[in-house]
N, C-alpha and C. Protein backbone atom coordinates (compact mmCIF):
# COMPACT_ATOMS: atom_id res chain seq x y z
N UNK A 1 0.84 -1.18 0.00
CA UNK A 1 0.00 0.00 0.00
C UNK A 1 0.88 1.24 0.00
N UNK A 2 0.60 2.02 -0.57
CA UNK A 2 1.28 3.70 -1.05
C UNK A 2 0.45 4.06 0.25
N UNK A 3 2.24 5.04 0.35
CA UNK A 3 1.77 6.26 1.62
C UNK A 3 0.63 7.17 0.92
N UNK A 4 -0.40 7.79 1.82
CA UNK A 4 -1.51 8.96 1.16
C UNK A 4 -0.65 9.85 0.92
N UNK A 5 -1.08 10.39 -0.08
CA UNK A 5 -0.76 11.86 -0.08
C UNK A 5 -1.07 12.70 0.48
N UNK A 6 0.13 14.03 0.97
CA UNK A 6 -0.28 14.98 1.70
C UNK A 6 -0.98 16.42 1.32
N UNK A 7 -2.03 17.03 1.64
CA UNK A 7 -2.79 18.03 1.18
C UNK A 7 -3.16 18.79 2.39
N UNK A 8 -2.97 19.73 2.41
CA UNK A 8 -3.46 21.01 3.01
C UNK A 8 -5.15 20.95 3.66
N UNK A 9 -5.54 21.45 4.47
CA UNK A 9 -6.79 21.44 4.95
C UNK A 9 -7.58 22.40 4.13
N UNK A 10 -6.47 23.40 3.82
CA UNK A 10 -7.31 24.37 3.19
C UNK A 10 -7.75 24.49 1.45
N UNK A 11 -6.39 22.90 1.20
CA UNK A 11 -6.27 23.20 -0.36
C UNK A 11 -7.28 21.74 -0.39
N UNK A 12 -7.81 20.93 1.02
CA UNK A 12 -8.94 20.10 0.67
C UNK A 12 -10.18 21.04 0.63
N UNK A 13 -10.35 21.70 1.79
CA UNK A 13 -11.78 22.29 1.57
C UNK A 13 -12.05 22.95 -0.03
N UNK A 14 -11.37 23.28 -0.56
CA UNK A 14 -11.38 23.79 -1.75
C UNK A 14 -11.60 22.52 -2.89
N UNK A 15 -10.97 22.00 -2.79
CA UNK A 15 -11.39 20.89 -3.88
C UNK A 15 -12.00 19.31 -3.05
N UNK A 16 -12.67 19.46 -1.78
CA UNK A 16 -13.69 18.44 -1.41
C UNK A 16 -14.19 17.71 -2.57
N UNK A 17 -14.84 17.99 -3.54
CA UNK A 17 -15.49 17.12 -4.53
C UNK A 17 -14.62 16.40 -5.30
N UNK A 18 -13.87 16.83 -5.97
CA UNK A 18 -12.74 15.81 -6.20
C UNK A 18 -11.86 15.28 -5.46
N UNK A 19 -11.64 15.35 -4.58
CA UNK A 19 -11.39 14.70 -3.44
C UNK A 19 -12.19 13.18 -3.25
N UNK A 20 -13.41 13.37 -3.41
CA UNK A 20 -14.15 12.66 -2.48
C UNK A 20 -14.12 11.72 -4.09
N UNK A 21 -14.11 11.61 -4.97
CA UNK A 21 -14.32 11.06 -6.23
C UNK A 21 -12.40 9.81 -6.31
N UNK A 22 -11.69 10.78 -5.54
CA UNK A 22 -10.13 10.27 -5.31
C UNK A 22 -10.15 9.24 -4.45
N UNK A 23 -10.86 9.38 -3.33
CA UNK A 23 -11.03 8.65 -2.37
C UNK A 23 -11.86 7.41 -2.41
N UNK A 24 -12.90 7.70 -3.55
CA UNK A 24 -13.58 6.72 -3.54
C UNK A 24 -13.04 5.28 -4.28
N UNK A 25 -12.05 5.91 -5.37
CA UNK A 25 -11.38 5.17 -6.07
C UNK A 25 -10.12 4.76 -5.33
N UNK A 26 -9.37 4.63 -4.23
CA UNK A 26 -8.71 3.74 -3.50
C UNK A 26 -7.46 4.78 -2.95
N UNK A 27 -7.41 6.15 -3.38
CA UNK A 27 -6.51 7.02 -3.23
C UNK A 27 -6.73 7.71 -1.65
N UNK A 28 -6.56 7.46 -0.41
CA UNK A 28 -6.71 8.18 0.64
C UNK A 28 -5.24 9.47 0.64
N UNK A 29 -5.77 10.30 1.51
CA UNK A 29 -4.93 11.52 1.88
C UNK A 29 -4.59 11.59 3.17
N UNK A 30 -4.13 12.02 3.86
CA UNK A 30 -3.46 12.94 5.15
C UNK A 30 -3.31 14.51 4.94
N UNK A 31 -4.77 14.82 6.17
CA UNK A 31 -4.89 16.02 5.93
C UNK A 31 -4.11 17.12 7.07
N UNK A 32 -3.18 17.94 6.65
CA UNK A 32 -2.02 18.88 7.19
C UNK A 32 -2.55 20.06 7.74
N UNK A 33 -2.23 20.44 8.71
CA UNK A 33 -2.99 21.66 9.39
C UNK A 33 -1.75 22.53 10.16
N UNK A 34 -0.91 23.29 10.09
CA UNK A 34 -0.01 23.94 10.70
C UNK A 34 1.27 22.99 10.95
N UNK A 35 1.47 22.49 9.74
CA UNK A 35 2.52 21.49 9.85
C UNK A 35 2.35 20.24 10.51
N UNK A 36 1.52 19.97 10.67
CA UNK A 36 0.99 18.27 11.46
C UNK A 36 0.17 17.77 10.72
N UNK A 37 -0.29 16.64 10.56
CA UNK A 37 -1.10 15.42 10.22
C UNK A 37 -2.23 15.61 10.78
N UNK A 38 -3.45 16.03 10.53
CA UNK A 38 -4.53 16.43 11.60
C UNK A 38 -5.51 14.97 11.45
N UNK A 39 -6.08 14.48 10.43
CA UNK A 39 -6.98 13.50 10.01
C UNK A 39 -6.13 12.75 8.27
N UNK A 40 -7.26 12.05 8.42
CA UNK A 40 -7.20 10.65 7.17
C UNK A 40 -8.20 10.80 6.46
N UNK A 41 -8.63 11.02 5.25
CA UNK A 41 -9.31 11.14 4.50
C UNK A 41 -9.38 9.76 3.88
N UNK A 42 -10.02 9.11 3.56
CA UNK A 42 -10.28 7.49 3.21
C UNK A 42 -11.76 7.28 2.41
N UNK A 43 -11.69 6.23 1.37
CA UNK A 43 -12.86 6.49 0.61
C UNK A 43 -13.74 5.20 1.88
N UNK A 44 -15.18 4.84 1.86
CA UNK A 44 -15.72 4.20 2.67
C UNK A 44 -15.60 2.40 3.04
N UNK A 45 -14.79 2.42 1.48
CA UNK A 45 -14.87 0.69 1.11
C UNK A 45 -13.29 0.41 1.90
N UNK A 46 -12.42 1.49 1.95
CA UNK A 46 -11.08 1.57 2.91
C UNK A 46 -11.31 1.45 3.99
N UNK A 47 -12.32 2.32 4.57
CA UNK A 47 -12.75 2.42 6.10
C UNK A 47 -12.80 0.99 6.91
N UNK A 48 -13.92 0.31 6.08
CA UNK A 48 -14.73 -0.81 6.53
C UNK A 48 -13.48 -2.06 5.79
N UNK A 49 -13.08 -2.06 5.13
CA UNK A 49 -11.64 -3.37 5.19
C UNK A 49 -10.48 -2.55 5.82
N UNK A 50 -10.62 -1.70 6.65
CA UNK A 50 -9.40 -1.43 7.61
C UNK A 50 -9.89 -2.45 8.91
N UNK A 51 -11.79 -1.91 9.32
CA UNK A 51 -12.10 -2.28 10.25
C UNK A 51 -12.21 -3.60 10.40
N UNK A 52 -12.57 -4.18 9.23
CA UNK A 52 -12.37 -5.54 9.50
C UNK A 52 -11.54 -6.01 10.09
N UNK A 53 -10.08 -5.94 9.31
CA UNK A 53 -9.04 -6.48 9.55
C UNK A 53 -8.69 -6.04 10.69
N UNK A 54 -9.15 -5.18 11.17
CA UNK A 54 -8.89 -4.86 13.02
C UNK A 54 -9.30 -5.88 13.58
N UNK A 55 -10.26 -6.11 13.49
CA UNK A 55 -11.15 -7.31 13.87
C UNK A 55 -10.51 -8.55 14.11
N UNK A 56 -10.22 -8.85 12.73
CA UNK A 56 -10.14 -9.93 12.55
C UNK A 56 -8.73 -10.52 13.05
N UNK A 57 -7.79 -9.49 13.39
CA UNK A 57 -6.42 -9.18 14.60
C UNK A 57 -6.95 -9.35 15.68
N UNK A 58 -7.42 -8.44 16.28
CA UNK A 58 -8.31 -8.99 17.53
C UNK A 58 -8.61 -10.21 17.93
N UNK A 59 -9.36 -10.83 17.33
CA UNK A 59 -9.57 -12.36 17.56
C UNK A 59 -8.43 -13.66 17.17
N UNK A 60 -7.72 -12.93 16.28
CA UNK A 60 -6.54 -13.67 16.28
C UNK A 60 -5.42 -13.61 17.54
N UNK A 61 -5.55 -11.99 18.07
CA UNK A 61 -4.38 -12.40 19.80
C UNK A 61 -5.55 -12.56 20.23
N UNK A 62 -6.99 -12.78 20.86
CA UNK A 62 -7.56 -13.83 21.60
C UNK A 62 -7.50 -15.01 21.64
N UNK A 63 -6.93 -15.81 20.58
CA UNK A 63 -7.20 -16.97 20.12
C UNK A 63 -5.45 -16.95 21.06
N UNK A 64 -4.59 -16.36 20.65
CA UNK A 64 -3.10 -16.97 20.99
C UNK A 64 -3.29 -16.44 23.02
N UNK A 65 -3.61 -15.46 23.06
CA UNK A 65 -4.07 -15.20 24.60
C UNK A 65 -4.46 -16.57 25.29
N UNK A 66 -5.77 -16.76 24.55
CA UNK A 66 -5.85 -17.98 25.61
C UNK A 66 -5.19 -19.50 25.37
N UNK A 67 -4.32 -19.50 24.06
CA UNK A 67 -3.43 -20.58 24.37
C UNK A 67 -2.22 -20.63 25.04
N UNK A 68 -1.68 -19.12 25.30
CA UNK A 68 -0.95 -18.98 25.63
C UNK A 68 -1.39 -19.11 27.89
N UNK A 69 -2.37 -18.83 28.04
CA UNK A 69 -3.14 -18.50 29.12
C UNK A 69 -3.28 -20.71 29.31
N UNK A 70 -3.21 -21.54 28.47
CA UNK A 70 -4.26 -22.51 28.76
C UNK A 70 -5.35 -23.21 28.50
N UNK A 71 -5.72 -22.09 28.10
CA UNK A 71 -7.47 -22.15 28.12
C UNK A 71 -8.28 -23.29 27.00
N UNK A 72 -8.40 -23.75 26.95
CA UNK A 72 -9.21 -24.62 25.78
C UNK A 72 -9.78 -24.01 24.31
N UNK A 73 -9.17 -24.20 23.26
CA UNK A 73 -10.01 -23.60 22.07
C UNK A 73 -10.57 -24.76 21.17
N UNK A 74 -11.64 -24.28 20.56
CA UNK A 74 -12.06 -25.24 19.30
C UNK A 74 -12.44 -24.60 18.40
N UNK A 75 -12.64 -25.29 17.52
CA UNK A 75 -12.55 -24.70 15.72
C UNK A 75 -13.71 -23.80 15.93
N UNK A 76 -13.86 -22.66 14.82
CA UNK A 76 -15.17 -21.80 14.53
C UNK A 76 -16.52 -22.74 14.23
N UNK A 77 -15.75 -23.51 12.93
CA UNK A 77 -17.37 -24.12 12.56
C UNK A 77 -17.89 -25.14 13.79
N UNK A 78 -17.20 -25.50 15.14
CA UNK A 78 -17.61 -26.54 15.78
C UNK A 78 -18.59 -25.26 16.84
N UNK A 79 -17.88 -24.21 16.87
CA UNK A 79 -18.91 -23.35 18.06
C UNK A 79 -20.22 -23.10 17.83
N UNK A 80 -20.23 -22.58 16.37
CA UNK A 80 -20.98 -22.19 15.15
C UNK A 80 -21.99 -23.42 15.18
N UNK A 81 -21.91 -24.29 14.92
CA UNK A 81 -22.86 -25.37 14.81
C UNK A 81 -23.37 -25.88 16.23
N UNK A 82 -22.90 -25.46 17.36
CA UNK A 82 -23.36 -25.42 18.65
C UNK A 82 -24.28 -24.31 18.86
N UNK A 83 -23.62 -23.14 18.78
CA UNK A 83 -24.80 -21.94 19.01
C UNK A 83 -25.97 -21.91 18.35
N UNK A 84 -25.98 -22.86 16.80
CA UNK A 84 -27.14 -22.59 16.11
C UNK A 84 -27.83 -23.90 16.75
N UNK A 85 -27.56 -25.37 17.43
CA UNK A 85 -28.54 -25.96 18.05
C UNK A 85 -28.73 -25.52 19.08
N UNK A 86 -28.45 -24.77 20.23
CA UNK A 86 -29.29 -24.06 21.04
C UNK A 86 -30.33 -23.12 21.11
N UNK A 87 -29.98 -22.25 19.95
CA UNK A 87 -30.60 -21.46 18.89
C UNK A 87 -32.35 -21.91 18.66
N UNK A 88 -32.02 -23.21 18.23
CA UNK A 88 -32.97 -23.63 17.60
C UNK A 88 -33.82 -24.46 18.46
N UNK A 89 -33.03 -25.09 19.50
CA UNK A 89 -33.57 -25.70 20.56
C UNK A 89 -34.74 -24.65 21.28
N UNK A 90 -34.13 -23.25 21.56
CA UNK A 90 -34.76 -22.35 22.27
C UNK A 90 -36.16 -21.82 21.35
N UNK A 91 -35.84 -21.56 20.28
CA UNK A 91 -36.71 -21.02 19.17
C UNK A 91 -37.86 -22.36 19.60
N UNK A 92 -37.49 -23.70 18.84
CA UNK A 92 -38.57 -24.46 18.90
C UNK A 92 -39.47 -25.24 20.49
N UNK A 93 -38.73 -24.44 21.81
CA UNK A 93 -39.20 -24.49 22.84
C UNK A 93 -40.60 -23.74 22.96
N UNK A 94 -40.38 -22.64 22.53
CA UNK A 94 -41.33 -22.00 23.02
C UNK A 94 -43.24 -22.23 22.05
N UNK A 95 -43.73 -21.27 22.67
CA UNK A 95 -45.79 -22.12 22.41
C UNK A 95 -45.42 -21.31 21.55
């Protein structure tokens, strides 16, 4: 991944619309304000596969946490196919 490019706060407010047309197409910025880095300009489809992959880090040091801790793990699809028969157990309990 390419570093963003750097742009001015003032030379974004001025060209926001093309901007936002830059961004959408995979080009994010770093927006500069008195010589510092103030914000990230990012198109939305960047946002949400940044957040993922936060995520999906996250649960990867949980997973080494608790082996490292001890703790017992088992596969996704074995939890997954547990939660949905309780699921369903509960659903088809009720009148």
């Amino acid at each position: 991944m390419e570093r963003p490019r750097l742009i001015s706060v003032s030379e974004a407010r001025a060209a926001l619309a093309s901007l936002i047309d830059q961004v959408e197409s995979g080009e994010p910025f770093l927006l500069v304000s008195r010589s510092r880095v103030r914000a990230v300009l990012m198109g939305i489809s960047q946002y949400d596969a940044l957040l993922e992959r936060l995520e999906d880090l996250e649960d990867s040091l949980d997973v080494l946490r608790a082996k490292a801790e001890g703790e017992a793990t088992r596969p996704l699809e074995e939890y997954l196919k547990e939660r949905e028969a309780r699921q369903t157990t509960r659903v088809s309990g009720r009148p």
